[in-house]
PDB file of N, CA and C in Angstrom:
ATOM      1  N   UNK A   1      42.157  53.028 206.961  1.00  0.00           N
ATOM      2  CA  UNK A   1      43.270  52.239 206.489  1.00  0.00           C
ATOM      3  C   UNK A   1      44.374  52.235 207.522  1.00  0.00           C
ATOM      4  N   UNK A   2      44.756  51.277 207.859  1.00  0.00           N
ATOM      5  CA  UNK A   2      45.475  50.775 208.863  1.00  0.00           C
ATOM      6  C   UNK A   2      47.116  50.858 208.090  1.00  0.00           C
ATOM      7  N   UNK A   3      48.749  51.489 208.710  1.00  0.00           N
ATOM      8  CA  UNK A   3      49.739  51.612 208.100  1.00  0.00           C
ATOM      9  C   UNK A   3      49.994  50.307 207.476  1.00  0.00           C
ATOM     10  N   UNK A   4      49.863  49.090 208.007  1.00  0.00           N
ATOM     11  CA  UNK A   4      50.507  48.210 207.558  1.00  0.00           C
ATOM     12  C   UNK A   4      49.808  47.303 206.718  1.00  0.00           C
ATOM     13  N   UNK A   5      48.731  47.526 206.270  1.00  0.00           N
ATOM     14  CA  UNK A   5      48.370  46.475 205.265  1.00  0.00           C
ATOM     15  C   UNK A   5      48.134  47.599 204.175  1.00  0.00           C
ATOM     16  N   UNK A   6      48.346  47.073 202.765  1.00  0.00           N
ATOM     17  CA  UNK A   6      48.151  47.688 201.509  1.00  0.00           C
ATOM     18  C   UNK A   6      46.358  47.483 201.134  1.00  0.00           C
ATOM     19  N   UNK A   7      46.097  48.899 200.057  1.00  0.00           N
ATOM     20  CA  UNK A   7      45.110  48.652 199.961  1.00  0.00           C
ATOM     21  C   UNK A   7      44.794  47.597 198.683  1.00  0.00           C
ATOM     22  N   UNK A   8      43.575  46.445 198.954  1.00  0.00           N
ATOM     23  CA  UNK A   8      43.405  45.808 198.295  1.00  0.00           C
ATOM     24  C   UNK A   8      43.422  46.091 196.352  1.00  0.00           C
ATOM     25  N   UNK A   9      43.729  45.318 195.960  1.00  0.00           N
ATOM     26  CA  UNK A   9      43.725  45.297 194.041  1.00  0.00           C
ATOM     27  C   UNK A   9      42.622  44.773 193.691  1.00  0.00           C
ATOM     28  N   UNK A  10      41.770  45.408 192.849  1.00  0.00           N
ATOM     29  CA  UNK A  10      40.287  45.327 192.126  1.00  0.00           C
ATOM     30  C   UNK A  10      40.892  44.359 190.605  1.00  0.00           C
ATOM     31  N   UNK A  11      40.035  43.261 191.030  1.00  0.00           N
ATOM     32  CA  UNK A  11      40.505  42.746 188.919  1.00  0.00           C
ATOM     33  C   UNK A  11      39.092  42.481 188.587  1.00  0.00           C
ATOM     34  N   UNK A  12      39.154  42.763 187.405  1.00  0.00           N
ATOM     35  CA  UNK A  12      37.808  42.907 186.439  1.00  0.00           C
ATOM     36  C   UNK A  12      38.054  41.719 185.377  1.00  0.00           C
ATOM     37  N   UNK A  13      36.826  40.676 185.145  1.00  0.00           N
ATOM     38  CA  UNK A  13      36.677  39.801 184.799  1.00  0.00           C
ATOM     39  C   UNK A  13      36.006  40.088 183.688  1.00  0.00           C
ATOM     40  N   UNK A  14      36.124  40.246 182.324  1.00  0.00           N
ATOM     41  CA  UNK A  14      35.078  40.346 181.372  1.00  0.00           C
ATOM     42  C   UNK A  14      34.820  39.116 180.896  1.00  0.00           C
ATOM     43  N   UNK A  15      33.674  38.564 179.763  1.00  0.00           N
ATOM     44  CA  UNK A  15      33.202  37.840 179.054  1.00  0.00           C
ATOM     45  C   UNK A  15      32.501  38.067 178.076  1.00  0.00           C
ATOM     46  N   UNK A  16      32.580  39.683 177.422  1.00  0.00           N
ATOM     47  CA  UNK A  16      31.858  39.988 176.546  1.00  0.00           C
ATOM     48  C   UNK A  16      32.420  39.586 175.199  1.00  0.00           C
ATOM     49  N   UNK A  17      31.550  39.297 174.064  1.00  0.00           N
ATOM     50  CA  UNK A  17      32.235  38.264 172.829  1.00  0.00           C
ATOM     51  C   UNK A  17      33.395  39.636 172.401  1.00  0.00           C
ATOM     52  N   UNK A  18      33.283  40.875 172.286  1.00  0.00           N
ATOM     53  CA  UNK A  18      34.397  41.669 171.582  1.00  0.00           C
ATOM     54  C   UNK A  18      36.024  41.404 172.591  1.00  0.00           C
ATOM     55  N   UNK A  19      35.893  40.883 173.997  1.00  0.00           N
ATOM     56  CA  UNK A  19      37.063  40.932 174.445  1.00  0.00           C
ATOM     57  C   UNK A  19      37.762  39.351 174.096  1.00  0.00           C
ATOM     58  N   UNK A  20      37.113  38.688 173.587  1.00  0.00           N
ATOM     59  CA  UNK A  20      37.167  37.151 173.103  1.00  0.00           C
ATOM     60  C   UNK A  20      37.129  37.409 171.383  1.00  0.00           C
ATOM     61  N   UNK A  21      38.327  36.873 171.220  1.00  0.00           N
ATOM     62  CA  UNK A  21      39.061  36.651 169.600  1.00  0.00           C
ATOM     63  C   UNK A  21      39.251  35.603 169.224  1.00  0.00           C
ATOM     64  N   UNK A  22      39.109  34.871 168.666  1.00  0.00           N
ATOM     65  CA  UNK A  22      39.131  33.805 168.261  1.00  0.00           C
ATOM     66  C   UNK A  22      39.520  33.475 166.491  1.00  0.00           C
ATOM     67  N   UNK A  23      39.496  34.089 166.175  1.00  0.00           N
ATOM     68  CA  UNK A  23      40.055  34.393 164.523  1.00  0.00           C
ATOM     69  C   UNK A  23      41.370  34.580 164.145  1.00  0.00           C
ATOM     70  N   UNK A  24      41.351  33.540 164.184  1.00  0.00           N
ATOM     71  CA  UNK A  24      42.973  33.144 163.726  1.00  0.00           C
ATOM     72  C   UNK A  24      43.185  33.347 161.951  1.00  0.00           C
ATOM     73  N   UNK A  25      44.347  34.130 161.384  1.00  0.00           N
ATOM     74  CA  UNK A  25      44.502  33.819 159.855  1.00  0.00           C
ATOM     75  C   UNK A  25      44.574  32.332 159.621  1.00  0.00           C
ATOM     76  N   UNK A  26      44.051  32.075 158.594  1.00  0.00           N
ATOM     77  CA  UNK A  26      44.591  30.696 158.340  1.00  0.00           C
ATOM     78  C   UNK A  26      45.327  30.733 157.268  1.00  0.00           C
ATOM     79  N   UNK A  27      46.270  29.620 157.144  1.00  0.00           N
ATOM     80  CA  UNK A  27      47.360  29.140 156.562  1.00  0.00           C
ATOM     81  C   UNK A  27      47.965  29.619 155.185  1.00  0.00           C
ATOM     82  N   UNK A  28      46.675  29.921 154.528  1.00  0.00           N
ATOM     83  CA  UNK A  28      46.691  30.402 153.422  1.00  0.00           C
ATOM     84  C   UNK A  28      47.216  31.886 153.503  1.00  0.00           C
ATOM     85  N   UNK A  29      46.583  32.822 154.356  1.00  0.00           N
ATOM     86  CA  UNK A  29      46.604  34.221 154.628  1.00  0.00           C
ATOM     87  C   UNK A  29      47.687  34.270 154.820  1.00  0.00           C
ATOM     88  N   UNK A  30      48.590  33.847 155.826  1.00  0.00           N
ATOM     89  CA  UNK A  30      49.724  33.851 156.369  1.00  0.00           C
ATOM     90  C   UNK A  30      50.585  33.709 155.243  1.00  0.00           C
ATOM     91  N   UNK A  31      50.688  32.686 154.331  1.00  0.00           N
ATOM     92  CA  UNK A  31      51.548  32.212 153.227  1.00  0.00           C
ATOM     93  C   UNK A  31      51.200  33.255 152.365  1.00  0.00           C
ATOM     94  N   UNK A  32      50.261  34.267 151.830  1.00  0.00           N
ATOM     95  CA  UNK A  32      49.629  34.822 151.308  1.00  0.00           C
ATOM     96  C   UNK A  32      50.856  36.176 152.003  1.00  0.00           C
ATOM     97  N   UNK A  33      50.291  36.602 152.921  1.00  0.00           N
ATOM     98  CA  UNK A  33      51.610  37.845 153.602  1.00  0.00           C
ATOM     99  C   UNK A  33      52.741  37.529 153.408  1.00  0.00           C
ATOM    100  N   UNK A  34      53.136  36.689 153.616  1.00  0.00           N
ATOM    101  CA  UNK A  34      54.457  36.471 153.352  1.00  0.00           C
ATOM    102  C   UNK A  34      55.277  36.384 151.944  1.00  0.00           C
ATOM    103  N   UNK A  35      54.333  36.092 151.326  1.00  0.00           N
ATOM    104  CA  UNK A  35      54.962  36.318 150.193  1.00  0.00           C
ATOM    105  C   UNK A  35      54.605  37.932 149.425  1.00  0.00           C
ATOM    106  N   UNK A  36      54.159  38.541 149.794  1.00  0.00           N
ATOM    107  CA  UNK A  36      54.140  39.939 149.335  1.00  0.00           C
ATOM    108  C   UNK A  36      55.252  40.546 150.167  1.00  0.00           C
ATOM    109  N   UNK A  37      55.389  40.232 151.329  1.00  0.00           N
ATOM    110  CA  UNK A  37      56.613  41.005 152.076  1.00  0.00           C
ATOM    111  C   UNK A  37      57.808  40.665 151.248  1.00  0.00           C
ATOM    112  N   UNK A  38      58.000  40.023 150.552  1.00  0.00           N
ATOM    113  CA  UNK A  38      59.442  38.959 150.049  1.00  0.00           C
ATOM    114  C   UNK A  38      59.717  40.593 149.034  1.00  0.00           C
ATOM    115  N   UNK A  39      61.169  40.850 149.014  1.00  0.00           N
ATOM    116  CA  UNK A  39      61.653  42.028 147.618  1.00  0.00           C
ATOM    117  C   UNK A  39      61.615  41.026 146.732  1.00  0.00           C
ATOM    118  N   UNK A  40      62.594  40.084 146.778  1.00  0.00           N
ATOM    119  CA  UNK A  40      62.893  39.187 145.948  1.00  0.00           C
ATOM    120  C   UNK A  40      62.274  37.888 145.051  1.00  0.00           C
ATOM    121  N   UNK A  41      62.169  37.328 143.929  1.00  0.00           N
ATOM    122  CA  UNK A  41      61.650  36.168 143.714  1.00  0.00           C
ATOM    123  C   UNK A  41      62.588  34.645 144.053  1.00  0.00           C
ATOM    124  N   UNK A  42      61.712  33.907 143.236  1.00  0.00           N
ATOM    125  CA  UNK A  42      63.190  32.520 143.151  1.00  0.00           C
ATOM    126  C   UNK A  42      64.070  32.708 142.301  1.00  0.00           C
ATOM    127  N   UNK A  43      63.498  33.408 141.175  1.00  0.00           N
ATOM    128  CA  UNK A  43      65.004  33.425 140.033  1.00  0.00           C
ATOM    129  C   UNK A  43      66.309  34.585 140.810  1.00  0.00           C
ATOM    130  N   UNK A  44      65.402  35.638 141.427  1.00  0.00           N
ATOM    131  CA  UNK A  44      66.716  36.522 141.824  1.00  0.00           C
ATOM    132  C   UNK A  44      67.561  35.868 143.136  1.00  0.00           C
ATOM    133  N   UNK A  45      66.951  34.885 143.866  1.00  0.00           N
ATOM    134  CA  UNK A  45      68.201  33.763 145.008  1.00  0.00           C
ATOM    135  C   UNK A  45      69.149  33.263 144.042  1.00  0.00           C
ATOM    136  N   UNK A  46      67.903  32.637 142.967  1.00  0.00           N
ATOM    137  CA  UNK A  46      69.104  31.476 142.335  1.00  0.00           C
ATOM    138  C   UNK A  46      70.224  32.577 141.674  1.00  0.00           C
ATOM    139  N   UNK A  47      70.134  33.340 140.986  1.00  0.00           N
ATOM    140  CA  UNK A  47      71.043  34.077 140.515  1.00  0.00           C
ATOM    141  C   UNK A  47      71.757  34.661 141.701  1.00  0.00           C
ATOM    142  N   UNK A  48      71.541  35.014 142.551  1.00  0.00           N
ATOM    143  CA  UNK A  48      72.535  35.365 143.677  1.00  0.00           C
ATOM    144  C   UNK A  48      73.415  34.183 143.830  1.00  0.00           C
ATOM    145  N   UNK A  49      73.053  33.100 144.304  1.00  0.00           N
ATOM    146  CA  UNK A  49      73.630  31.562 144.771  1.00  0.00           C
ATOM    147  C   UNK A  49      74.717  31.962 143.133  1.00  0.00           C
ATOM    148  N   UNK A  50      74.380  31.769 141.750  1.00  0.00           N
ATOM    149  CA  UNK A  50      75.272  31.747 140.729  1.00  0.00           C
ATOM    150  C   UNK A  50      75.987  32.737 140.852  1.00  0.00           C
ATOM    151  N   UNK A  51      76.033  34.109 141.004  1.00  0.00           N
ATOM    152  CA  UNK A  51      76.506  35.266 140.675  1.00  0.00           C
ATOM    153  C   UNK A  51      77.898  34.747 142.205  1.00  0.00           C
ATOM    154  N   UNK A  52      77.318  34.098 143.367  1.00  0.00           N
ATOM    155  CA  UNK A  52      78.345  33.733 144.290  1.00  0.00           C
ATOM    156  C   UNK A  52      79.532  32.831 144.097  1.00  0.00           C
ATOM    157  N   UNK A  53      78.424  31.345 143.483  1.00  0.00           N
ATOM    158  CA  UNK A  53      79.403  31.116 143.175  1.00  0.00           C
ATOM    159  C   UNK A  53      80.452  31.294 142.475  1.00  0.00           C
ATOM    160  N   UNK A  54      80.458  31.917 140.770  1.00  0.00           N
ATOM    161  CA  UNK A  54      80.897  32.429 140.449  1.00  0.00           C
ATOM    162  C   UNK A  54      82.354  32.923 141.038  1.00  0.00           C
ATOM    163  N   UNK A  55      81.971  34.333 141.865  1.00  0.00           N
ATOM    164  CA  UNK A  55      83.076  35.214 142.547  1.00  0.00           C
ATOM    165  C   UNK A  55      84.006  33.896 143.306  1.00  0.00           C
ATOM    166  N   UNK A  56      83.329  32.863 143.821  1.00  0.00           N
ATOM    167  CA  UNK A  56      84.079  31.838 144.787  1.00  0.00           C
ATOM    168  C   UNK A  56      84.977  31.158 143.905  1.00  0.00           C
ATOM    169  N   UNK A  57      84.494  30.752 142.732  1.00  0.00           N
ATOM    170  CA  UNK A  57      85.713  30.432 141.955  1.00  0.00           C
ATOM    171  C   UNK A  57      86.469  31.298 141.136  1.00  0.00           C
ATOM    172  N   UNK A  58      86.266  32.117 140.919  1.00  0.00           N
ATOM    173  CA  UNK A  58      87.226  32.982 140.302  1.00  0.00           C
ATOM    174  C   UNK A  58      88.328  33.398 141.680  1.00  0.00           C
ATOM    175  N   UNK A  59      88.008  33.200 142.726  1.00  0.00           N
ATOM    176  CA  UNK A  59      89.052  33.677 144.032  1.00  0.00           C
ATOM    177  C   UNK A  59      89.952  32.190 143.801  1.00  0.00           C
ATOM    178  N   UNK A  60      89.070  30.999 144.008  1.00  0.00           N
ATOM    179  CA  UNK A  60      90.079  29.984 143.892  1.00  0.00           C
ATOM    180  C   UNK A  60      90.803  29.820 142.595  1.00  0.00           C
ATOM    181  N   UNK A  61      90.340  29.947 141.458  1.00  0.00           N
ATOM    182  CA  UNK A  61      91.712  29.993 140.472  1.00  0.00           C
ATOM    183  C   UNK A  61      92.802  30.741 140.544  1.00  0.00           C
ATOM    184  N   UNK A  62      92.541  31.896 141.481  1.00  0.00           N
ATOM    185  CA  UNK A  62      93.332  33.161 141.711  1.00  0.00           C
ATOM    186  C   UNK A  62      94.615  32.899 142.692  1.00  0.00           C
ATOM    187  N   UNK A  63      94.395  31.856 143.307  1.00  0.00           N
ATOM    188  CA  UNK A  63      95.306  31.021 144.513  1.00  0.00           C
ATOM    189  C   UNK A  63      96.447  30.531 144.480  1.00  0.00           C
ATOM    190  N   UNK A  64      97.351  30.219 145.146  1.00  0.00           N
ATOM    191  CA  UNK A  64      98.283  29.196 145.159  1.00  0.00           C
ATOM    192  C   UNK A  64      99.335  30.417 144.387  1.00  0.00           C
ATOM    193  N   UNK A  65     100.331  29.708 143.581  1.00  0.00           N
ATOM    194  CA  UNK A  65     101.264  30.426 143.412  1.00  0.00           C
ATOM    195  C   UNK A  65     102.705  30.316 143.955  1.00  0.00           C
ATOM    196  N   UNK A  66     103.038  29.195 145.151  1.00  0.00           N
ATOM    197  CA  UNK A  66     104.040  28.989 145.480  1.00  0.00           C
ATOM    198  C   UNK A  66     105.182  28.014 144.419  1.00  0.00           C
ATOM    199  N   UNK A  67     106.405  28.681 144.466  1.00  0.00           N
ATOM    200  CA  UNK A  67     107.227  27.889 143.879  1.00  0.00           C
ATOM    201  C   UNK A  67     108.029  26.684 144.289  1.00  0.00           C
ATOM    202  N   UNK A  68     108.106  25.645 143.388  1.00  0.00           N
ATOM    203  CA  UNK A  68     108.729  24.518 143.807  1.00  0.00           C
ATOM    204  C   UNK A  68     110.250  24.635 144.437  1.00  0.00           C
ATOM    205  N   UNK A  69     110.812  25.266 144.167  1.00  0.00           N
ATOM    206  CA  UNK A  69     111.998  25.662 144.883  1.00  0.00           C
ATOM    207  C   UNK A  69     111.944  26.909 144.763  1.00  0.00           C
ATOM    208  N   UNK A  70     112.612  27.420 145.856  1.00  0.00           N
ATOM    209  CA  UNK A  70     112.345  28.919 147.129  1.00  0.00           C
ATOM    210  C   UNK A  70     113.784  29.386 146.408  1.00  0.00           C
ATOM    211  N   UNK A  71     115.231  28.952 145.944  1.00  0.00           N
ATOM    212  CA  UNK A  71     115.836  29.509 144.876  1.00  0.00           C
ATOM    213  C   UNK A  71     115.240  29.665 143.416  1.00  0.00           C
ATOM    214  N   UNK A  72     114.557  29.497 143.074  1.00  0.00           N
ATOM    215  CA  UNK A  72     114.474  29.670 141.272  1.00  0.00           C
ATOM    216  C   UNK A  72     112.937  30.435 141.263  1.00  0.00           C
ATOM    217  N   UNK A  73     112.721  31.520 140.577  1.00  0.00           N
ATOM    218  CA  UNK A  73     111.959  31.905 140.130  1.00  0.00           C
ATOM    219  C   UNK A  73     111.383  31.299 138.793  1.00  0.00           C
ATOM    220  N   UNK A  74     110.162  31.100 138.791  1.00  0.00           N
ATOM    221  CA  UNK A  74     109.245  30.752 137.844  1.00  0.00           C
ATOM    222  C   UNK A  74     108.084  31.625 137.230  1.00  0.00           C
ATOM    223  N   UNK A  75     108.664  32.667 135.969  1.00  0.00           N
ATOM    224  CA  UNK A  75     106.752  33.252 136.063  1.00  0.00           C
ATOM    225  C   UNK A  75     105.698  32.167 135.568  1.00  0.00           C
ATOM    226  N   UNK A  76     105.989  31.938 134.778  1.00  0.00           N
ATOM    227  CA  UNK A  76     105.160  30.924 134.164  1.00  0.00           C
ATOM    228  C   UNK A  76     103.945  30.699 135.358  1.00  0.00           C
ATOM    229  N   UNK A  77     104.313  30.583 136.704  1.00  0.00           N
ATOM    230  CA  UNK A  77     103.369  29.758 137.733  1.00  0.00           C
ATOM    231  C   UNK A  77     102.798  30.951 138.220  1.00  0.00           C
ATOM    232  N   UNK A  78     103.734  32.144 138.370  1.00  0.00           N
ATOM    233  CA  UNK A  78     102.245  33.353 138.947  1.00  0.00           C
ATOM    234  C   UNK A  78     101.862  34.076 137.857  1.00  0.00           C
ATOM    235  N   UNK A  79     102.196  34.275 136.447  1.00  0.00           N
ATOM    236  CA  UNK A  79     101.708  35.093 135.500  1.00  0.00           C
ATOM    237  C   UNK A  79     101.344  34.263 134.619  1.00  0.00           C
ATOM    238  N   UNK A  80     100.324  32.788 134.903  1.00  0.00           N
ATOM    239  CA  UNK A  80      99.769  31.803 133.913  1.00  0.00           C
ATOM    240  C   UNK A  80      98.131  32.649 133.547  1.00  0.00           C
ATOM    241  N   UNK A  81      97.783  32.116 132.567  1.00  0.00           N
ATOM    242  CA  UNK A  81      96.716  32.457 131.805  1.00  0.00           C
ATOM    243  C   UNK A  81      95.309  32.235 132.915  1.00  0.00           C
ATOM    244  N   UNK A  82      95.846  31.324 133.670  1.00  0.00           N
ATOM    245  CA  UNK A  82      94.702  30.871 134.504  1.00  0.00           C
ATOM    246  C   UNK A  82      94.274  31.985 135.849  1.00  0.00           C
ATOM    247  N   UNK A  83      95.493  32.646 135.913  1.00  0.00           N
ATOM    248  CA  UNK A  83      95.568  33.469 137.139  1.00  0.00           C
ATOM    249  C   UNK A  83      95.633  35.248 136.966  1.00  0.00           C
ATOM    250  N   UNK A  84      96.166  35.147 135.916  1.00  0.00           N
ATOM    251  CA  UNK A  84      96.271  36.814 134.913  1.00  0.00           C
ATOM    252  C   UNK A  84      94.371  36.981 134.203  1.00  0.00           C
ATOM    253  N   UNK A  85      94.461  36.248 133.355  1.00  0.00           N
ATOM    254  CA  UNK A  85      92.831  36.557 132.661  1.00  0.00           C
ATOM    255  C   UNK A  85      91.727  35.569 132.846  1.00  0.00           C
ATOM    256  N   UNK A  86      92.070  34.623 133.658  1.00  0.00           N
ATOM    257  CA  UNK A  86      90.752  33.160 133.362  1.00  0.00           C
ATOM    258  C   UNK A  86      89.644  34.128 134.490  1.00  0.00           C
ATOM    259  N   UNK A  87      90.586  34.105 135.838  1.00  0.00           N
ATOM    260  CA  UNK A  87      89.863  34.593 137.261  1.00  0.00           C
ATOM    261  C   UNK A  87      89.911  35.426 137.321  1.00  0.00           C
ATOM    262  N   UNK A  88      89.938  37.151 136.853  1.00  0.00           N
ATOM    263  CA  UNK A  88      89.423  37.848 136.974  1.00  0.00           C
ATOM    264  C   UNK A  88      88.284  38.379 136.354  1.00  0.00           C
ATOM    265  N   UNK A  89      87.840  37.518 134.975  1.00  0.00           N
ATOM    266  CA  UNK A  89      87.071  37.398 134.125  1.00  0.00           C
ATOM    267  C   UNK A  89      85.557  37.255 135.084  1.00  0.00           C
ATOM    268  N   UNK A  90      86.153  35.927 135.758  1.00  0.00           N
ATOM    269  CA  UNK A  90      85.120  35.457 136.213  1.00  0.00           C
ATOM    270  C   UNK A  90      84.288  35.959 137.414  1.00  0.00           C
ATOM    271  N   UNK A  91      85.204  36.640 138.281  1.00  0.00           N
ATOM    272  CA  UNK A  91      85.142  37.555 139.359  1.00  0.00           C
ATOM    273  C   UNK A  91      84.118  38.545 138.958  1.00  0.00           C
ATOM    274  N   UNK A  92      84.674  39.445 137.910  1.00  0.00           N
ATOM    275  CA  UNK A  92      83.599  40.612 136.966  1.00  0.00           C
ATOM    276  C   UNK A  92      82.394  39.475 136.879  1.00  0.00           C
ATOM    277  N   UNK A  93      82.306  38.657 135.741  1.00  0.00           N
ATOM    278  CA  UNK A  93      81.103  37.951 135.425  1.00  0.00           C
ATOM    279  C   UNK A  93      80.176  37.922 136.471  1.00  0.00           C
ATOM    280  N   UNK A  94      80.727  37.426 137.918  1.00  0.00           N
ATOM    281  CA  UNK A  94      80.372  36.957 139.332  1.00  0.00           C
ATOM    282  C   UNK A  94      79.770  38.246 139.705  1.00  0.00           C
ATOM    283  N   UNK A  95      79.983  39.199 139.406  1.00  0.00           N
ATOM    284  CA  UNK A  95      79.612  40.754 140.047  1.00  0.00           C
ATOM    285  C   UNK A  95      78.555  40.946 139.380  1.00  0.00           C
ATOM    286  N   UNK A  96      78.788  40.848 137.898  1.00  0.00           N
ATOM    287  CA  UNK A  96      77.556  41.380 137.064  1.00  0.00           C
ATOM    288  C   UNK A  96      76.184  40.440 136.886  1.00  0.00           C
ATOM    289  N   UNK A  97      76.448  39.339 137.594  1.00  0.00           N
ATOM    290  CA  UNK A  97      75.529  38.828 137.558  1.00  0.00           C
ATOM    291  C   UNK A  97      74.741  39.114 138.729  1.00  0.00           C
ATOM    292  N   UNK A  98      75.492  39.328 139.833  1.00  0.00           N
ATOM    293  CA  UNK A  98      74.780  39.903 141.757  1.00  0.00           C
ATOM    294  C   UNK A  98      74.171  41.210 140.687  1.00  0.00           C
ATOM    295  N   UNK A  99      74.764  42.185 139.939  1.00  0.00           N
ATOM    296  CA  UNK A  99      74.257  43.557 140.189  1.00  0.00           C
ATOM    297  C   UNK A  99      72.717  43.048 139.345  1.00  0.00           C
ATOM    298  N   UNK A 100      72.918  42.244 137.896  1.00  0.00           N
ATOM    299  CA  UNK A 100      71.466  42.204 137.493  1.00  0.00           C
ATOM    300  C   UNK A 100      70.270  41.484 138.414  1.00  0.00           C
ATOM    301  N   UNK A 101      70.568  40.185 139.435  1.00  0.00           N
ATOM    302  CA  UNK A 101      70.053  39.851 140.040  1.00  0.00           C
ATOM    303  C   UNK A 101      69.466  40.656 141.252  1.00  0.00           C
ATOM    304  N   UNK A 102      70.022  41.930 141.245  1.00  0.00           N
ATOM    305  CA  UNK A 102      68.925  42.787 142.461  1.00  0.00           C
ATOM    306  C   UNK A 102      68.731  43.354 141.847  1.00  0.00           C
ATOM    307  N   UNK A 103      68.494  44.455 140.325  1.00  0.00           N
ATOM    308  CA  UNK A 103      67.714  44.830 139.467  1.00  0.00           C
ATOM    309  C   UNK A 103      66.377  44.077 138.557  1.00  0.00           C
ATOM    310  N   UNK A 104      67.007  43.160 138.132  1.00  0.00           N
ATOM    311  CA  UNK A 104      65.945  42.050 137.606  1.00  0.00           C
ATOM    312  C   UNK A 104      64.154  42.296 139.198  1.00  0.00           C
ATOM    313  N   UNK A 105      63.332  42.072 137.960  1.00  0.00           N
ATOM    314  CA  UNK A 105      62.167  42.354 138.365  1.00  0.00           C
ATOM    315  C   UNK A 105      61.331  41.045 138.687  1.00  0.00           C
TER     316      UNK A 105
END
């Protein structure tokens, strides 16, 4: 072996049928795995999506609150029925529905 050239690289060519795969899952199998991997069903999304929205409106009834004039106090507009008991009602509701929707089976 001479310093300046490297020694040559050996590649091995097989063709025996075990190094050749060809078996692909089909479509079914695949859809088949995948749905056993899933925790969840469709009813427990949809109840998530509700249990969200939910919390999303109970935040927006919860909102606003500014007074029409910056001299005069008004409770009426931050201690209304809509903002004291409607939306926090719904907020809870919004919760208890997320907590049964990841218990639910």
């Amino acid at each position: 072996m001479s310093k300046g050239k490297p020694a040559p690289k050996k590649i091995v060519v097989t063709t025996t049928p075990s190094a050749v795969k060809k078996t692909a899952p089909s479509p079914r199998g695949r859809a088949a795995t995948a749905k056993q991997e899933l925790i969840f069903g469709r009813q427990n999304y949809i109840l998530f999506i509700v249990g969200a929205a939910l919390i999303a409106i109970g935040l927006l009834l919860m909102t606003g609150g500014k007074m029409p004039d910056e001299k005069t106090w008004d409770e009426s507009i931050i201690y209304s029925f809509r903002r004291i008991t409607l939306a926090p009602i719904l907020i809870v509701a919004g919760l208890v529905v997320e907590i049964f929707a990841i218990f639910k089976k």
